[in-house]
Protein backbone atom coordinates (compact mmCIF):
# COMPACT_ATOMS: atom_id res chain seq x y z
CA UNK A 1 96.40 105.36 148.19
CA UNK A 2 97.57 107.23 145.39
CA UNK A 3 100.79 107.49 146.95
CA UNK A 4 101.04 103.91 148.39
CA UNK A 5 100.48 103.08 144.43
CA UNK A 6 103.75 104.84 143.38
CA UNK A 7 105.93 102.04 145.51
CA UNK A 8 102.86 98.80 144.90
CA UNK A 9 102.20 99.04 141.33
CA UNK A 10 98.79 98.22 141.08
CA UNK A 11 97.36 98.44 137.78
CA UNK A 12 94.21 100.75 137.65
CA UNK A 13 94.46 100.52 141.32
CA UNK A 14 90.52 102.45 141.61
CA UNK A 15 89.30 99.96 139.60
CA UNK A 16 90.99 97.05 141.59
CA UNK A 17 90.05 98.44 144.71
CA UNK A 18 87.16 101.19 144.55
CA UNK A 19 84.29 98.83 145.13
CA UNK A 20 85.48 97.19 147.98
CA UNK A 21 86.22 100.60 149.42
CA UNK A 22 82.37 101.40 148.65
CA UNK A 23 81.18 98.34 150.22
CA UNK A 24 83.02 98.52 153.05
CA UNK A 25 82.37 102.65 153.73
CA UNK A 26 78.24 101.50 153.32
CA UNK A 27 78.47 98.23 155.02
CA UNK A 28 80.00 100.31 158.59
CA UNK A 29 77.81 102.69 158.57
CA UNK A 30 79.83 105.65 158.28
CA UNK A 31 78.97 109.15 157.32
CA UNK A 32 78.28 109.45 153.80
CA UNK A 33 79.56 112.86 153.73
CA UNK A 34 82.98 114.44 152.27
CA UNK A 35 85.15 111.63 151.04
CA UNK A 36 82.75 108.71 151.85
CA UNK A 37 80.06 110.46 150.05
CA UNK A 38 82.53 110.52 146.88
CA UNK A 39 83.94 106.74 147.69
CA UNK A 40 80.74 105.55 148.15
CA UNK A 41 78.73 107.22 144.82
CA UNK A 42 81.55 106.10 142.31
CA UNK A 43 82.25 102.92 144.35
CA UNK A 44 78.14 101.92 143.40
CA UNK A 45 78.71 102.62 140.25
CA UNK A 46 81.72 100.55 140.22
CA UNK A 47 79.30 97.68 142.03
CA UNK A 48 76.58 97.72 139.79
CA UNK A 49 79.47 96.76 136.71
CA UNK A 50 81.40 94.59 138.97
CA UNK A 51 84.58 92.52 137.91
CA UNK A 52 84.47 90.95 141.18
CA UNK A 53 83.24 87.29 140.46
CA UNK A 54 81.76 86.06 143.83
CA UNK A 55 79.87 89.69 144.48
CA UNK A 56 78.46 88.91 141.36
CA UNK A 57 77.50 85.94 142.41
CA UNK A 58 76.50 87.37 146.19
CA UNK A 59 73.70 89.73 144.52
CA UNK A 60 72.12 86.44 142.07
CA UNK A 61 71.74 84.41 145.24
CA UNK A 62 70.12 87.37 147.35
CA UNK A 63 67.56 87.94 144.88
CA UNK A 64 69.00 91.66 143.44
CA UNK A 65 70.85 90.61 140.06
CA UNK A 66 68.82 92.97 137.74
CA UNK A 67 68.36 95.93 140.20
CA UNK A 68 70.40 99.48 140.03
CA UNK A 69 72.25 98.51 143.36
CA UNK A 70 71.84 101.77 145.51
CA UNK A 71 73.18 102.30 149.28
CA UNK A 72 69.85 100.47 150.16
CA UNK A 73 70.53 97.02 148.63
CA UNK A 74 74.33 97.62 150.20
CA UNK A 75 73.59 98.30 153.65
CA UNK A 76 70.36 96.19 153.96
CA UNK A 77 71.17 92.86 151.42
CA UNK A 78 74.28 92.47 150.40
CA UNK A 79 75.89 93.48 153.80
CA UNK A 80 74.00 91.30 156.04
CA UNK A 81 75.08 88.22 154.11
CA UNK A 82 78.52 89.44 153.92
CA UNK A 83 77.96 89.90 157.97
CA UNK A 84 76.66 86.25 158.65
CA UNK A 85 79.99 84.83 157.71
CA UNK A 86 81.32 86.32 160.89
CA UNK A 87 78.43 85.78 162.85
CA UNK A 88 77.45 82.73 162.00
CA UNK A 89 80.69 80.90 161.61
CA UNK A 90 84.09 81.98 159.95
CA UNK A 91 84.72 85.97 158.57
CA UNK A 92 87.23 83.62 156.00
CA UNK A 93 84.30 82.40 153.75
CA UNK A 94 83.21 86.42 153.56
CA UNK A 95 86.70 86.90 152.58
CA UNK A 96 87.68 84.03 150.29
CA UNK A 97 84.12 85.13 148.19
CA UNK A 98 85.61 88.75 147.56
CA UNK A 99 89.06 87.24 146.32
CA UNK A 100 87.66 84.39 144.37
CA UNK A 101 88.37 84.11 140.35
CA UNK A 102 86.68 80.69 139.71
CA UNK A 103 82.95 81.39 139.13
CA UNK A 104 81.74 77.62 140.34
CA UNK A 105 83.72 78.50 143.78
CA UNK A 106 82.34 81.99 143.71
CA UNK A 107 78.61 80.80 143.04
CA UNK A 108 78.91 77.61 146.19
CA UNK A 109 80.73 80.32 148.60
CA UNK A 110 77.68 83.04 147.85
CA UNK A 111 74.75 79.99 148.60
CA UNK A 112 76.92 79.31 151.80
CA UNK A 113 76.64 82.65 152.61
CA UNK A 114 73.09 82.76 151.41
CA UNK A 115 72.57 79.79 154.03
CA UNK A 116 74.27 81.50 156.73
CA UNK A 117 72.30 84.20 156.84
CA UNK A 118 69.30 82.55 156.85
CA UNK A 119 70.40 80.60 160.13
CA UNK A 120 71.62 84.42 161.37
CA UNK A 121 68.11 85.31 160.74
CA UNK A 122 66.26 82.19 162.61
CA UNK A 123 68.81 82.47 165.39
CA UNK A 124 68.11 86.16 166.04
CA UNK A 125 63.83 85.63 165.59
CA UNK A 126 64.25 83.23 168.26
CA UNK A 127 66.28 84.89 170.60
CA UNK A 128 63.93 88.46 169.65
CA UNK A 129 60.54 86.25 170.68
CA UNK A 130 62.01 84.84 173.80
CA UNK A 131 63.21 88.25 174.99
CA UNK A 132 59.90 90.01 174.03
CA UNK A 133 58.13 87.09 175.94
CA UNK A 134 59.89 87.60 179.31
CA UNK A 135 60.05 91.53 178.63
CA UNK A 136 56.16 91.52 178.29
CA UNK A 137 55.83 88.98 181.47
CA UNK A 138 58.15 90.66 183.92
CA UNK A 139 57.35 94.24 182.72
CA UNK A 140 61.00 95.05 181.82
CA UNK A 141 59.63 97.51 179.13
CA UNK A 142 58.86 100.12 182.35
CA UNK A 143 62.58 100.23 183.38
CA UNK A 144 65.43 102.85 182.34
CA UNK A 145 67.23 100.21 180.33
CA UNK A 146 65.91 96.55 179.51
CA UNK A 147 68.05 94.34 181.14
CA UNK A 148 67.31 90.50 179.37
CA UNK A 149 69.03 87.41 178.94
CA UNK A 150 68.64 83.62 178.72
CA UNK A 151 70.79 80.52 178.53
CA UNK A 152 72.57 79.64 175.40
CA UNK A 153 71.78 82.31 173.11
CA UNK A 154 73.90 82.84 169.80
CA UNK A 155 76.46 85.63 170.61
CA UNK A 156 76.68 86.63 167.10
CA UNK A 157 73.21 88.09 167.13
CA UNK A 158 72.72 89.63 170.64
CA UNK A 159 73.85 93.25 169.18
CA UNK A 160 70.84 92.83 166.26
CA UNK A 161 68.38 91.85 168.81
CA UNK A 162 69.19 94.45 170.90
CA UNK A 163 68.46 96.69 168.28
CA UNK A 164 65.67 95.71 167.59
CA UNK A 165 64.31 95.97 171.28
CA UNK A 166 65.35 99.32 171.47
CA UNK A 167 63.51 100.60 168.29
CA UNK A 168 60.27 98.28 169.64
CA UNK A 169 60.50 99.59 173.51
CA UNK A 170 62.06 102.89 172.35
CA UNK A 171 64.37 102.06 175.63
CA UNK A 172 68.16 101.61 175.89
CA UNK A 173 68.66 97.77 176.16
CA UNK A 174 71.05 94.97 177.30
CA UNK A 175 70.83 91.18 175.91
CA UNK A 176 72.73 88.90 177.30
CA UNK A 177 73.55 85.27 176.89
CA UNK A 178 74.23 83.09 179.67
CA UNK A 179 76.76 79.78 179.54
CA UNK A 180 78.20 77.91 182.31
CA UNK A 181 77.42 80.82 184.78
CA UNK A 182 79.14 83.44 182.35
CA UNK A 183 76.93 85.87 180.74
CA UNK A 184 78.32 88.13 177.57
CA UNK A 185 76.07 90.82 176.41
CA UNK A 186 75.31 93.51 173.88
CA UNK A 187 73.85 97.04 174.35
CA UNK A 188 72.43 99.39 172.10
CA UNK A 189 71.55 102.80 173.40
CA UNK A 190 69.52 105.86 172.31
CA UNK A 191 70.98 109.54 171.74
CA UNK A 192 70.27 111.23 175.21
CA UNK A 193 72.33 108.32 176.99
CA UNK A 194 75.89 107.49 177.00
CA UNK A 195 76.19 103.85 177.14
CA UNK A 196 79.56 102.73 178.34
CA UNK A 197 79.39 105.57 180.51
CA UNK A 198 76.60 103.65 182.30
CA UNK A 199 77.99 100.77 182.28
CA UNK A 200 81.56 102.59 183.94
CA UNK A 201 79.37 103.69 186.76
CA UNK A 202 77.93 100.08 187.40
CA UNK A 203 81.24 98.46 186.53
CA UNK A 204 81.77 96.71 189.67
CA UNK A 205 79.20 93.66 189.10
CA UNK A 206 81.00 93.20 185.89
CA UNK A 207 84.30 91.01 184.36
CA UNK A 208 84.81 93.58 181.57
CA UNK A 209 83.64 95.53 178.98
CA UNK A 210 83.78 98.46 176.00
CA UNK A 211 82.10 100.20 173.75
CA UNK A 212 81.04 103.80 172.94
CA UNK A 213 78.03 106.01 173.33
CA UNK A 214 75.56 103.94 171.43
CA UNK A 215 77.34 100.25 171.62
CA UNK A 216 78.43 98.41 174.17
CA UNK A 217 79.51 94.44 174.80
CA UNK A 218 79.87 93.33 178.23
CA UNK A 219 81.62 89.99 180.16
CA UNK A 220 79.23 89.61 183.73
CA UNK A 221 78.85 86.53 186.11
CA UNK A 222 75.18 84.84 185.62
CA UNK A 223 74.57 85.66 189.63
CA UNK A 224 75.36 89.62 189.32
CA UNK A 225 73.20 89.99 186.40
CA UNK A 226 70.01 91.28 188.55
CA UNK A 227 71.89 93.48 190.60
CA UNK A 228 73.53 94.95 187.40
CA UNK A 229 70.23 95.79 186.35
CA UNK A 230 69.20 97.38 189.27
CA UNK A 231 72.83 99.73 189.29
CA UNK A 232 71.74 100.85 185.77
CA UNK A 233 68.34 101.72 186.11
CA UNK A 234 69.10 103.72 189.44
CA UNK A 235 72.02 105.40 187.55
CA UNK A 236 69.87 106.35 184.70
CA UNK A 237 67.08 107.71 187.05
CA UNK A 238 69.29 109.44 188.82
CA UNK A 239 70.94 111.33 186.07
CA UNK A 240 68.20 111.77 182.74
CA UNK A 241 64.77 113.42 182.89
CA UNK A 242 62.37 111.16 181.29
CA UNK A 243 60.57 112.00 179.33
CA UNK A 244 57.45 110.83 177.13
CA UNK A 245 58.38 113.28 173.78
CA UNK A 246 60.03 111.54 171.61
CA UNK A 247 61.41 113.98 169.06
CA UNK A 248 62.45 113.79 165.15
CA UNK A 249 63.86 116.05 162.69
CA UNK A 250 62.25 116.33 159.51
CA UNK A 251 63.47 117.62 156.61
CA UNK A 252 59.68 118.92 154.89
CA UNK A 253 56.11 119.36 155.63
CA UNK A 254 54.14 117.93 152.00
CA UNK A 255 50.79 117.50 150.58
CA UNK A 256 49.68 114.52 148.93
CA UNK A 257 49.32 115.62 145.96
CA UNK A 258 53.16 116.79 145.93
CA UNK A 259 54.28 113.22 146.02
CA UNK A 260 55.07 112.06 142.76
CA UNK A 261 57.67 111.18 140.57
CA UNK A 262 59.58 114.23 139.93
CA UNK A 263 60.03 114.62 143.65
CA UNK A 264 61.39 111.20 144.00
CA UNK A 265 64.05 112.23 140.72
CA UNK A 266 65.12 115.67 142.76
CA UNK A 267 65.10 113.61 146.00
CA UNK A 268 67.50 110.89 143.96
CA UNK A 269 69.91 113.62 142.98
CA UNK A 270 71.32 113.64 146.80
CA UNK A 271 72.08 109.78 147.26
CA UNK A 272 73.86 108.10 148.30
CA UNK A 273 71.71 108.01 151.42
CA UNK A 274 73.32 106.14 155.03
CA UNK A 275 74.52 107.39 157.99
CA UNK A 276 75.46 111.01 157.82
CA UNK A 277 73.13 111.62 154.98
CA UNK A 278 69.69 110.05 155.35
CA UNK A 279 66.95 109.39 153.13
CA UNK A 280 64.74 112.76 153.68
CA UNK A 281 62.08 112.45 155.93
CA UNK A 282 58.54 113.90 154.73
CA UNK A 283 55.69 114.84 157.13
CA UNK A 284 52.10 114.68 155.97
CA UNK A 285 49.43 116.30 158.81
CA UNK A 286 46.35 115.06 159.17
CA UNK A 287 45.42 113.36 155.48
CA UNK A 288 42.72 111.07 155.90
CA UNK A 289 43.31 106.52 155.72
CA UNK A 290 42.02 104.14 153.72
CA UNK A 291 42.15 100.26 152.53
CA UNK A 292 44.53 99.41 155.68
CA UNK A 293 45.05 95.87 156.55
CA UNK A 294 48.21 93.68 157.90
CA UNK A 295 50.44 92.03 155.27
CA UNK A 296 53.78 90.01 155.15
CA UNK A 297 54.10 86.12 156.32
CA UNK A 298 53.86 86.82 159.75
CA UNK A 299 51.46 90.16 159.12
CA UNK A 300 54.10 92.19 161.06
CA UNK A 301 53.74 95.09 158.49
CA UNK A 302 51.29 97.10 157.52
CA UNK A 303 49.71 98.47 153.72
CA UNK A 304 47.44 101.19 153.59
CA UNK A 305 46.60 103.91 151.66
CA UNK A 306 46.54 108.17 152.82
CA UNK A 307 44.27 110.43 150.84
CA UNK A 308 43.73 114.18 150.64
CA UNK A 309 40.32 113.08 148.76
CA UNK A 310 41.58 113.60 145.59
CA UNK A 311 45.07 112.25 145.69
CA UNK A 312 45.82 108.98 147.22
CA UNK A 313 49.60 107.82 147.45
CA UNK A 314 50.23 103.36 149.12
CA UNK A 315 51.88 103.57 152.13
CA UNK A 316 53.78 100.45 153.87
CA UNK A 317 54.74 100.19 157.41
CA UNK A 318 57.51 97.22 157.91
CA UNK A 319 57.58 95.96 161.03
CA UNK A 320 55.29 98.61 161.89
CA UNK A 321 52.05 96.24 163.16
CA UNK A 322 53.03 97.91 166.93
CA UNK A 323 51.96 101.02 165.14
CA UNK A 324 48.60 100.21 164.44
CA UNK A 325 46.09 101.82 167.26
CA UNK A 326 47.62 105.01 166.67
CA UNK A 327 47.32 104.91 163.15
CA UNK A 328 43.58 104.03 163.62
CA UNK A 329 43.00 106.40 166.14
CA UNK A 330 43.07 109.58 163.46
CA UNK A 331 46.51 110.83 164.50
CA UNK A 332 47.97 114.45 163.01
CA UNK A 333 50.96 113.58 161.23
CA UNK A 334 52.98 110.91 159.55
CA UNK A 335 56.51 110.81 159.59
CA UNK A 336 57.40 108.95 155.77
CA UNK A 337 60.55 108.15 153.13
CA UNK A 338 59.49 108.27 149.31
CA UNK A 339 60.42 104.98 147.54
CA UNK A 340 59.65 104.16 144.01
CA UNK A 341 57.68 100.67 143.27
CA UNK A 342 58.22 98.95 139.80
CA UNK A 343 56.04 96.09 139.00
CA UNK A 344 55.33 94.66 135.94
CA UNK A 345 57.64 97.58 133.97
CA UNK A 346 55.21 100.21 135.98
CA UNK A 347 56.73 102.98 138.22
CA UNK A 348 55.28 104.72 140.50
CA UNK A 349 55.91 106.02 143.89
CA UNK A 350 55.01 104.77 147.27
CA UNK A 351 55.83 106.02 150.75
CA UNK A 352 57.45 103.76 153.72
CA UNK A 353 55.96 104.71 157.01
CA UNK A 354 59.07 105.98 159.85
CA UNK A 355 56.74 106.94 162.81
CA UNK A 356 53.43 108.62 164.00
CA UNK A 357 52.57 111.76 165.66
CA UNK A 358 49.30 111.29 167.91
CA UNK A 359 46.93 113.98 167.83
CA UNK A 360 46.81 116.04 171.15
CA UNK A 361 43.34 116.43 171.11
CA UNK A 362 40.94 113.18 169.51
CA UNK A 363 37.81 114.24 168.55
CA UNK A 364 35.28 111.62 166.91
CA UNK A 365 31.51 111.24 166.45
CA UNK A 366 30.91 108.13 167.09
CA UNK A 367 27.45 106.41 164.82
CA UNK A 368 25.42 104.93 167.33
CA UNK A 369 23.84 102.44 164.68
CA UNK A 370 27.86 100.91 164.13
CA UNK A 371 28.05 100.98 167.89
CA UNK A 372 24.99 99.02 168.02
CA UNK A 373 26.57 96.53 166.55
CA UNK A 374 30.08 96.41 168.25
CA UNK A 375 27.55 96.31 171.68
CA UNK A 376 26.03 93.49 170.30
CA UNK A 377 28.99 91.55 169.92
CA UNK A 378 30.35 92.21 172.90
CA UNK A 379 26.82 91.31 174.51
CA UNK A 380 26.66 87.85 172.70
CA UNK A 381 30.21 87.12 174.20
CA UNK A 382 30.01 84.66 176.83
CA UNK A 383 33.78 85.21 178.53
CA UNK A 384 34.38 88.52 180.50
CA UNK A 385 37.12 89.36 178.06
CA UNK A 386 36.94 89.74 174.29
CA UNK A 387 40.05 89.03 172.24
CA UNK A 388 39.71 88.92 168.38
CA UNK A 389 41.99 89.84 165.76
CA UNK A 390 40.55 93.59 164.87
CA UNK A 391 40.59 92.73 160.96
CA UNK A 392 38.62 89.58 161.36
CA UNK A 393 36.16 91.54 163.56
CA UNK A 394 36.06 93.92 160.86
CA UNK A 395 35.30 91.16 158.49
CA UNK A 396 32.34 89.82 160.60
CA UNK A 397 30.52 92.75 161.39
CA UNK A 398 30.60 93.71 157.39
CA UNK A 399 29.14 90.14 157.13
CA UNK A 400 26.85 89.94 160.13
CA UNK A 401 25.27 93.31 159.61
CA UNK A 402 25.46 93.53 155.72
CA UNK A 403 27.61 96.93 156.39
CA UNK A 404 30.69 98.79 155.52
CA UNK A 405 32.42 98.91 159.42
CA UNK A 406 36.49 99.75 159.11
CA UNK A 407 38.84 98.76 161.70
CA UNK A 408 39.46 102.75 162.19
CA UNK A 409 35.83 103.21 163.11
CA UNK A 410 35.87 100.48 165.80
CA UNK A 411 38.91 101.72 167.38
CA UNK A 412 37.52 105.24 167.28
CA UNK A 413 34.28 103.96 169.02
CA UNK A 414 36.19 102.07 171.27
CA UNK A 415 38.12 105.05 172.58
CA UNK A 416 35.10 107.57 172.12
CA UNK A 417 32.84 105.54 174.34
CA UNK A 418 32.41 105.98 178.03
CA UNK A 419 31.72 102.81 179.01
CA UNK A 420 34.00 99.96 177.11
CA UNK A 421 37.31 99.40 178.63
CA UNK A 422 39.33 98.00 175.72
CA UNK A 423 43.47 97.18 174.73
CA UNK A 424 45.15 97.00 171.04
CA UNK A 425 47.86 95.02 171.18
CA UNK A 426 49.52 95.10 167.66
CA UNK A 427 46.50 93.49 165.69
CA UNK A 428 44.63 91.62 168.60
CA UNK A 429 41.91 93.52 170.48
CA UNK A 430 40.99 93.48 173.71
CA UNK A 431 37.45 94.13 174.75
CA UNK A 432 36.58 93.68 179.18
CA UNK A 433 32.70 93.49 179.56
């Protein structure tokens, strides 16, 4: 750049051009390593003093004007919205709102942006519960790859929804959307398999198609669709173990009582965090739960507290309500990121929930006066199936019984005793008489 600059011109060229370069290093998910690592730690600081009138404007509308902008409110905020342009509609409005000088033209293109990715985000909850829907119905989830699709779905989100399937199903998957006979499809993948190489092997029921080891976008009649399916789940049989391990690196093994602020400062000193450098990943074994209960508009995520009995540290578990029976069932370790919460001018430091590791051997002694009163419920019941949100089951024993029941004890019982058959599907519990 340096030496383009000695033919351009530009006046304090890393000025002019530093941030962008920082957004758009964050925003694609590169490696935040080497160079990137360097354009991406000035380039914030850059952001978070910017000249640039409609990014300004961008972080008002999305709620983060008075934050310390990090890699975090990049990649997860301002990105997204930049993103929905594209997706949505036109890539020119993302454009025009990074070269804009007029600050009443800067402030309408950020709310149109604003608006667009709000329609981005209905458009891809829609298109998520219809594929979970016929996923769940047609047992998809017990396939190599999940093979979905439906009629008319927005292209611009089928590579986010396919995302997310993969993280819920922990399974490669392929959403496609189907118009006048002509399906076009994203795929997102998982480490141990290649993709586009699967889709070169079953590349004769489809029109065309690229990608790499992780993505993939596809072009595929509606009628060769099924048989696609079945091409990639024999391939993938054919050539990967399964297996049921699912393995993660960690970076430390911590106590409670080691999670403070000081370790969030010394954890700060290595941003910024992204692809090629993630947030560290803590592991605590077997501290004992408390105070747990859904949360968010929908109650898809999950607040609770972990205590050594002396030290208790918040935890909360976004998107994590899929989690839940193996975080009630006493499991022996939790995989976490340390975040700091301010509220009110108060810091202090919380912990985000990444995954579980179940205990290989559950051991519980189960009080027979608490099971009483489960038995009793379940007796009262008319229907040969009980289903009841666990929480407000929770609530009415505590109220029925004048006790102090938790949700963990319940499912504990549940899966201690002999003789009750019984399902937890996110929050709602299944009890067969």
């Amino acid at each position: 750049l340096t030496a383009l600059n000695k033919h351009l011109k530009v006046q304090n060229i890393e000025d002019v051009l530093l941030e962008l370069a920082c957004l758009g290093t964050i925003a694609d998910i590169v490696d935040l390593i080497g160079d990137n690592r360097i354009i991406a730690k000035n380039g914030l600081k850059k952001i978070n003093n910017t000249r640039l009138i409609g990014l300004k404007k961008l972080m008002e509308v999305s709620g983060i004007k008075d934050k310390e902008i990090d890699s975090f409110h990049i990649g997860f905020i301002v990105a997204p919205r930049i993103n929905a342009a594209g997706r949505m509609d036109t890539a020119k409005k993302a454009i025009k709102l990074l070269l804009v000088e007029n600050e009443n033209e800067a402030e309408l293109l950020a709310l149109e942006l604003e608006s667009l990715n709000l329609l981005r985000k209905k458009a891809e909850s829609v298109i998520f519960d219809e594929a979970v829907k016929k996923i769940e119905t047609e047992f998809l989830y017990r396939k190599n790859i999940i093979v979905v699709y439906g009629p008319n779905w927005h292209e611009g989100v089928l590579g986010i929804v396919a995302s997310k399937l993969t993280e819920k199903y922990e399974r490669p998957s392929v959403v496609i959307s189907v118009k006048d006979n002509v399906g076009k499809g994203s795929a997102r993948s998982l480490e141990y398999l290649d993709i586009f190489e699967s889709f070169r092997a079953a590349d004769s029921y489809l029109v065309k198609y690229g990608g790499h080891k992780l993505a993939a976008g596809l072009t595929i009649q509606e009628e060769n669709i099924s048989a696609f399916s079945n091409e990639l789940n024999n391939y993938i049989q054919t050539q990967y173990e399964e297996t049921s391990i699912k393995e993660i690196a960690v970076d430390s093994y911590v106590n409670v009582k080691d999670l403070n602020i000081n370790l969030y400062d010394e954890i700060c000193k290595i941003e910024p965090f992204g692809s090629g450098n993630p947030t560290p990943l803590l592991v605590l074994v077997k501290p004992s739960l408390k105070s747990i209960k859904k949360v968010g508009k929908d109650g898809n995520h999950l607040s609770f507290v972990l205590t050594d009995g002396s030290n208790d540290i918040p935890v909360i578990g976004f998107s994590k309500i899929n989690l839940l029976e193996k975080i009630l069932t006493k499991p022996y370790a939790y995989a976490v990121t340390l975040c700091l919460n301010e509220f009110n001018g108060r810091k202090s430091v919380q912990l985000i929930l990444q995954n579980i590791e179940e205990d290989e051997f559950f051991e519980y002694n189960i009080d027979e006066e608490k099971l009483k009163m489960i038995n009793s419920i379940i007796n009262k019941t008319k229907s040969k199936i009980i289903k009841t949100d666990i929480f407000m089951l929770v609530e009415k024993l505590n109220k029925l019984y004048n006790t102090k029941i938790t949700a963990e004890e319940i499912v504990c019982m549940l899966k201690k005793a002999d003789n009750i058959q019984y399902a937890l599907k996110d929050d709602m519990l299944y009890i067969k008489k």
